[in-house]
C-alpha atoms as a PDB file:
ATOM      1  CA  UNK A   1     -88.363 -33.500 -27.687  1.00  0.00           C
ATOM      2  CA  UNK A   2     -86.333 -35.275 -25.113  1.00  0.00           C
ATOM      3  CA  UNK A   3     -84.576 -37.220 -27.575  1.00  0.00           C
ATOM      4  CA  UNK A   4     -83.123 -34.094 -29.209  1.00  0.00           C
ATOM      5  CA  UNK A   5     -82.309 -32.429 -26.625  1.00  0.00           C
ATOM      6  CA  UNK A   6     -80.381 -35.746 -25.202  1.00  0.00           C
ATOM      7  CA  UNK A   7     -78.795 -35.688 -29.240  1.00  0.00           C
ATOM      8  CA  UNK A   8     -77.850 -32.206 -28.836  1.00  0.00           C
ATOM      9  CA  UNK A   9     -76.481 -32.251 -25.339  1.00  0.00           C
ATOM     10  CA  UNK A  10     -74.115 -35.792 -26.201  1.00  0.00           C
ATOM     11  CA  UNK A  11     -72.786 -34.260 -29.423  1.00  0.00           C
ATOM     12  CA  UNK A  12     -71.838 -30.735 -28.787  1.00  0.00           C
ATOM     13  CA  UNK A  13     -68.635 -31.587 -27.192  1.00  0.00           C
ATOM     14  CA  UNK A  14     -68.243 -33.759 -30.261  1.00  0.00           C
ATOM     15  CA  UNK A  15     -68.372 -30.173 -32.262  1.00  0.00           C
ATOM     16  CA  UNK A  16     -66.733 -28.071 -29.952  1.00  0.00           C
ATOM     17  CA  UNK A  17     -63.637 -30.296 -29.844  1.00  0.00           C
ATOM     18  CA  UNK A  18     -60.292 -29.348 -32.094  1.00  0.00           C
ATOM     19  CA  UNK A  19     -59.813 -32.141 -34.737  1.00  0.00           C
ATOM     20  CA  UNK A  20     -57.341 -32.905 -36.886  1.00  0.00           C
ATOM     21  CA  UNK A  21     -58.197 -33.770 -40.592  1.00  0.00           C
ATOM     22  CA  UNK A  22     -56.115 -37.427 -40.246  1.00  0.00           C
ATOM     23  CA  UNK A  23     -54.457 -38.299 -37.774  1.00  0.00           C
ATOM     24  CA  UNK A  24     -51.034 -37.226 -39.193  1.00  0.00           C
ATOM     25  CA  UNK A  25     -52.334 -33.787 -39.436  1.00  0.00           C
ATOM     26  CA  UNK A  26     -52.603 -31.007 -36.816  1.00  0.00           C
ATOM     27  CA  UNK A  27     -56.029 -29.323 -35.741  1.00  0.00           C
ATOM     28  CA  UNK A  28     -58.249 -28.414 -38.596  1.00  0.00           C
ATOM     29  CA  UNK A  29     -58.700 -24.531 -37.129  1.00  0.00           C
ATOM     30  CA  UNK A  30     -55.134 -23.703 -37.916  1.00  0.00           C
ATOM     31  CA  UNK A  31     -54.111 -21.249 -40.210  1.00  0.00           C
ATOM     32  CA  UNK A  32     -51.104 -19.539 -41.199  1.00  0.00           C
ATOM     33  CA  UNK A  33     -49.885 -16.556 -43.132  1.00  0.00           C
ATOM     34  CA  UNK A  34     -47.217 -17.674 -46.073  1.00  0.00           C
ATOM     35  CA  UNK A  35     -45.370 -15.018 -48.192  1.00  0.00           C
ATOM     36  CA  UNK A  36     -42.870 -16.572 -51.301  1.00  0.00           C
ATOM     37  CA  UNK A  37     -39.970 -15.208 -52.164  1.00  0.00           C
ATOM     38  CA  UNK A  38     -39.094 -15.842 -55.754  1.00  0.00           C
ATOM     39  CA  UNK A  39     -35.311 -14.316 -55.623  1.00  0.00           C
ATOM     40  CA  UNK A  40     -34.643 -16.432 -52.620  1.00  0.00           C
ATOM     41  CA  UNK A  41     -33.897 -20.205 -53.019  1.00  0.00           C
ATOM     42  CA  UNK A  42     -31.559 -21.533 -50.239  1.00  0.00           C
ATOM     43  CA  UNK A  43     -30.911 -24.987 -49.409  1.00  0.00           C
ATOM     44  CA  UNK A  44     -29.756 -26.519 -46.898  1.00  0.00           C
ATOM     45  CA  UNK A  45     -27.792 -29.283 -45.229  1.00  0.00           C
ATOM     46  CA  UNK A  46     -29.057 -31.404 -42.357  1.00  0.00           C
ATOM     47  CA  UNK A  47     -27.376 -31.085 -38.853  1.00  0.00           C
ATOM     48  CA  UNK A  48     -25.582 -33.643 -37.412  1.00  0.00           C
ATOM     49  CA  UNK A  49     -27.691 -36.529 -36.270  1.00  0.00           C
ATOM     50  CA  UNK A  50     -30.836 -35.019 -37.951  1.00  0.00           C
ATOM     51  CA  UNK A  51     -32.368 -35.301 -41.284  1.00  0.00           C
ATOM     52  CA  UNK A  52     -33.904 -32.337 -43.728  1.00  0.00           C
ATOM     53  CA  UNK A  53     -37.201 -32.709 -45.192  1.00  0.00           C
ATOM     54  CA  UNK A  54     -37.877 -30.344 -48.284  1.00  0.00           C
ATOM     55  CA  UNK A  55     -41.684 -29.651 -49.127  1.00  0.00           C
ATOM     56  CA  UNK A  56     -42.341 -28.588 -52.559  1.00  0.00           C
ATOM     57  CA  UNK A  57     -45.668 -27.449 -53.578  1.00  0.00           C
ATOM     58  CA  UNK A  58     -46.359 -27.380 -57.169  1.00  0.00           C
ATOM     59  CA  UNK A  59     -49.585 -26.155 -59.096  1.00  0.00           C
ATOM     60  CA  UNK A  60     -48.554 -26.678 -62.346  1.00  0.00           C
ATOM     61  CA  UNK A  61     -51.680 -28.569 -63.079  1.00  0.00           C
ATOM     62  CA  UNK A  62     -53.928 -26.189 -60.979  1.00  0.00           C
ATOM     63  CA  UNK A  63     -55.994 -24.187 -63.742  1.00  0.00           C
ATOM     64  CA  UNK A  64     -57.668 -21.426 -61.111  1.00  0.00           C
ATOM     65  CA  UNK A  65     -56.633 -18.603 -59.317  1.00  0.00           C
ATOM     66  CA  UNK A  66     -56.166 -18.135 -56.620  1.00  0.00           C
ATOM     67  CA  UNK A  67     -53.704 -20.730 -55.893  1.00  0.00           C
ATOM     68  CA  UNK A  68     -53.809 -22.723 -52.388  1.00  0.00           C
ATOM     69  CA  UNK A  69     -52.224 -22.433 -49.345  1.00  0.00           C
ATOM     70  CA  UNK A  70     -51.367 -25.960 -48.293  1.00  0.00           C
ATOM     71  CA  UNK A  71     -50.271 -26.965 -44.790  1.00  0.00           C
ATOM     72  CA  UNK A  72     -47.699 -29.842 -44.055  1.00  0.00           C
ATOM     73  CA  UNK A  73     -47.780 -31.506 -40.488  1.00  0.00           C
ATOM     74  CA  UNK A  74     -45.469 -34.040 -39.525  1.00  0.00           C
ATOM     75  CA  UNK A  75     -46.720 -36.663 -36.641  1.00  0.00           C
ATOM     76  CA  UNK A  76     -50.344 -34.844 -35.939  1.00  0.00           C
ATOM     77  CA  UNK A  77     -48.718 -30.749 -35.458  1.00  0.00           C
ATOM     78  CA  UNK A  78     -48.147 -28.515 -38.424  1.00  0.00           C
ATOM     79  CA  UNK A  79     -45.112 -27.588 -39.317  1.00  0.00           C
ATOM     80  CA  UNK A  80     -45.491 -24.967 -42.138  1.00  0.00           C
ATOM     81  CA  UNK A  81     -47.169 -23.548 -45.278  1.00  0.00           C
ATOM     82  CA  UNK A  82     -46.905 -23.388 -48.879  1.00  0.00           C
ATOM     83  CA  UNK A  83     -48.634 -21.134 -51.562  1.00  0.00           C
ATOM     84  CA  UNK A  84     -48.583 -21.749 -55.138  1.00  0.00           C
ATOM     85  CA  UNK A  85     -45.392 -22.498 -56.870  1.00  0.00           C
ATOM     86  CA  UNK A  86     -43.187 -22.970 -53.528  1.00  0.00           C
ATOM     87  CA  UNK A  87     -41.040 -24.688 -51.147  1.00  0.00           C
ATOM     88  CA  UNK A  88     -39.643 -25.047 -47.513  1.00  0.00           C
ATOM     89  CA  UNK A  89     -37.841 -27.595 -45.371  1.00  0.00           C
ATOM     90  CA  UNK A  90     -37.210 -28.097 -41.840  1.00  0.00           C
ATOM     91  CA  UNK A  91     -35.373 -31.552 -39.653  1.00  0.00           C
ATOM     92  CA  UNK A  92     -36.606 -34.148 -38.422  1.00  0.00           C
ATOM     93  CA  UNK A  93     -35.126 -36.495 -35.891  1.00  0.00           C
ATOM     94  CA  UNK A  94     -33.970 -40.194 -37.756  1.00  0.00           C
ATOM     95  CA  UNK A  95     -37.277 -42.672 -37.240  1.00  0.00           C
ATOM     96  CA  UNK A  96     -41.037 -43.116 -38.325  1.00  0.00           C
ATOM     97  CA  UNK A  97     -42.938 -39.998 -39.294  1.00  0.00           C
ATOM     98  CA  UNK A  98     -46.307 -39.884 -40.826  1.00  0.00           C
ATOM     99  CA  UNK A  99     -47.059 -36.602 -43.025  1.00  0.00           C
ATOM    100  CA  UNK A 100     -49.184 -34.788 -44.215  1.00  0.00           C
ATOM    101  CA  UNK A 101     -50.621 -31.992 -46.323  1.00  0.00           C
ATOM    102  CA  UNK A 102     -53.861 -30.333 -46.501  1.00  0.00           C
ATOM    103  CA  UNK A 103     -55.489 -26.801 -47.981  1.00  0.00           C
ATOM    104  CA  UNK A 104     -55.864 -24.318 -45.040  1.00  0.00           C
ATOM    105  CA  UNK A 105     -59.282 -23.534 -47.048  1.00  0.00           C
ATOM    106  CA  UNK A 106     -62.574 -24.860 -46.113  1.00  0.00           C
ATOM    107  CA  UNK A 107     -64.647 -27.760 -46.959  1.00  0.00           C
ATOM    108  CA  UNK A 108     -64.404 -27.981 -51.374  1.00  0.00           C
ATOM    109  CA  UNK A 109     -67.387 -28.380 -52.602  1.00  0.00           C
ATOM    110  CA  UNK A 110     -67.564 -31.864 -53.241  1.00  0.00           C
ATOM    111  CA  UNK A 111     -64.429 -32.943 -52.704  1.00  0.00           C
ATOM    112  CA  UNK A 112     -64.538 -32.955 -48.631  1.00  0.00           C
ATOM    113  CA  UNK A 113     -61.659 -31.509 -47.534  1.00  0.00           C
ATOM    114  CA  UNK A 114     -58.100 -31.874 -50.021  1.00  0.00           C
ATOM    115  CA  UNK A 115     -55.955 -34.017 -47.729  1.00  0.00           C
ATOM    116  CA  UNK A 116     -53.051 -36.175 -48.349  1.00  0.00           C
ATOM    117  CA  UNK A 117     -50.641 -38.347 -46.100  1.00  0.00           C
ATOM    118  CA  UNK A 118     -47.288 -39.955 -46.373  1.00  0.00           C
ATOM    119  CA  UNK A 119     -44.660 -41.740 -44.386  1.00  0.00           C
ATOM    120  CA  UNK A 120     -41.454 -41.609 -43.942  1.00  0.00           C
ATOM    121  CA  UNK A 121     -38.751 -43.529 -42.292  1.00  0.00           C
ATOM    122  CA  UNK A 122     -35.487 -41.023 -41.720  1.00  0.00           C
ATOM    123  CA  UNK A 123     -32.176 -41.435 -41.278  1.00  0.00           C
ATOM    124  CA  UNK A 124     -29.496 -38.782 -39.729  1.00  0.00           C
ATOM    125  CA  UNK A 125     -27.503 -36.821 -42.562  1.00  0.00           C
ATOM    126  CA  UNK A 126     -30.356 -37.670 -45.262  1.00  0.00           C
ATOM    127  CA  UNK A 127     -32.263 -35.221 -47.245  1.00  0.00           C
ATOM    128  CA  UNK A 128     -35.941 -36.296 -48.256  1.00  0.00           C
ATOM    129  CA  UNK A 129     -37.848 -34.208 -50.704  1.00  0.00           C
ATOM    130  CA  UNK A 130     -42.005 -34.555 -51.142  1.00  0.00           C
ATOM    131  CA  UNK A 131     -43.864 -32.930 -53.722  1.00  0.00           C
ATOM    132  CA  UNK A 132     -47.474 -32.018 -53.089  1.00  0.00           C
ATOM    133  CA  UNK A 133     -49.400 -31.788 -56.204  1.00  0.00           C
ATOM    134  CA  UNK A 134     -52.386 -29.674 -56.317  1.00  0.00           C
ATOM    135  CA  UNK A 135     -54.743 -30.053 -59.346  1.00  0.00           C
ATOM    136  CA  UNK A 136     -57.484 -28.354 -60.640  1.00  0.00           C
ATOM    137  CA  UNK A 137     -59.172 -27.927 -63.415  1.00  0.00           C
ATOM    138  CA  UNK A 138     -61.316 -25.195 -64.758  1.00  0.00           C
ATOM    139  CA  UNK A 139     -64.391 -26.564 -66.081  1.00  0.00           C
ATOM    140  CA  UNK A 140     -64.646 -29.894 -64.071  1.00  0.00           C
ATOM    141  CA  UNK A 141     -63.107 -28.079 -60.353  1.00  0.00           C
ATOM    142  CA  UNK A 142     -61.204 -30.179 -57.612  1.00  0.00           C
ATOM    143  CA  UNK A 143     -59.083 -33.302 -59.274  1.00  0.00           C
ATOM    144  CA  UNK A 144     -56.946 -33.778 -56.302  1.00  0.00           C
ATOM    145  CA  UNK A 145     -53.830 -33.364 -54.117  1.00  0.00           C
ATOM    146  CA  UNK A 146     -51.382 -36.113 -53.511  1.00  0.00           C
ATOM    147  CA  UNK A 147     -48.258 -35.869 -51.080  1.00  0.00           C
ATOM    148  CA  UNK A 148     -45.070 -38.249 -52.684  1.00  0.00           C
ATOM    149  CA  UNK A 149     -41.410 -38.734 -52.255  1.00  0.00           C
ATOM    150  CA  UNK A 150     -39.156 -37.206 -54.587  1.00  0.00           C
ATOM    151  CA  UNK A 151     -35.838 -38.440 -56.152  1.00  0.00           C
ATOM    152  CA  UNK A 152     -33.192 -35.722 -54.262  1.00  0.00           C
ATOM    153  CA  UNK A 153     -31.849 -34.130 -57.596  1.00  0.00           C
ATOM    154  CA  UNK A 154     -35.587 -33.880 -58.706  1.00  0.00           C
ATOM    155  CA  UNK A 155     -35.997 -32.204 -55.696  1.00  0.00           C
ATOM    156  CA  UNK A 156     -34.104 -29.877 -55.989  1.00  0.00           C
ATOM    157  CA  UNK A 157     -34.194 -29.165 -59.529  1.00  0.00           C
ATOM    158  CA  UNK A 158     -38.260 -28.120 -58.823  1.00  0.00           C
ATOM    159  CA  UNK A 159     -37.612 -26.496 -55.816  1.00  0.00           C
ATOM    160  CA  UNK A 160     -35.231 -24.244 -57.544  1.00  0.00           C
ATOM    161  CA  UNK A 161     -37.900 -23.265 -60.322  1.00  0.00           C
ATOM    162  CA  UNK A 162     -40.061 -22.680 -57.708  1.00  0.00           C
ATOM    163  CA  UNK A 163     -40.234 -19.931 -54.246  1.00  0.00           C
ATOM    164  CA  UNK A 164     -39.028 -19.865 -51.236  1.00  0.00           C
ATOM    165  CA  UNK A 165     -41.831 -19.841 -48.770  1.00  0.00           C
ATOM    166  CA  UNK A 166     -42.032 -18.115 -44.879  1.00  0.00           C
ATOM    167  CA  UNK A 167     -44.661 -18.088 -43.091  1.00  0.00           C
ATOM    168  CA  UNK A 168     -45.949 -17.593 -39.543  1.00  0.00           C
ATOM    169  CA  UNK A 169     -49.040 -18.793 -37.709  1.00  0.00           C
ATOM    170  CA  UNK A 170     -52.013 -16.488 -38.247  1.00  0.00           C
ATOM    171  CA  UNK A 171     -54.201 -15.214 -34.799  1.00  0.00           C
END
């Protein structure tokens, strides 16, 4: 009896704590609230001595509904949302960045918890595009997400198909 209690009383700040997924991700707890809008596709230009990351989020080989919300951190804090077909982009100072994306959702049965990661080096004036590819199929379930670098023109050309996404952190 002592030894469980001594188990219990070590490890609850150990479950109490706020963890990231990776460490290139922010806090698991997170969430946020994404709306896409289809009509909407602007893109940008990065500011002087910055670079512009686009995020494109494509379930074009996700067979279920409904469609994920995935969130994209860059260095451990999250910097946005996606949902279904959609993109957005933000800057990023020039250097090393570690990314990465993850479903808000919980645990998938399974499949632990759909994570990817990515680095990037950036330079000021460049734009960087990542796709994050959601798939799922409907008999077999979870296949996977992966988070890659884009060629710019591809980039854009599937952002373009795709919608715009906003989104704000949910209480």
């Amino acid at each position: 009896m002592k030894a469980l209690l001594a188990f219990f009383l070590l490890t609850t700040p150990v479950f109490a704590q706020d963890t990231a997924i990776a460490p290139s991700c922010g806090p698991d707890n997170a969430k946020f609230e994404v709306k896409t809008e289809s009509r909407q596709h602007p893109f940008d230009q990065p500011v002087a001595g910055k670079a512009l990351v686009y995020f494109v989020e494509d379930d074009s080989e996700f067979g279920s509904i409904p469609k994920p919300t995935t969130r994209i951190a860059l260095d451990g804090a999250w910097v946005g949302a996606t949902h279904g077909d959609s993109y957005f982009y933000f800057t990023v100072d020039p250097g090393e960045h570690h990314l990465c994306a993850s479903w808000q959702t919980a645990v998938v049965l399974g499949a632990g918890h759909p994570t990817a990661a990515a680095h990037l080096t950036a330079v000021a004036g460049a734009l960087y595009f990542f796709r994050v590819k959601n798939k799922w199929e409907r008999d077999f379930g979870f296949k996977g997400i992966s988070l890659q670098p884009l060629d710019p023109d591809e980039g854009q050309l599937l952002a373009s198909k795709f919608a715009y996404s906003t989104f704000h952190p949910k209480n």
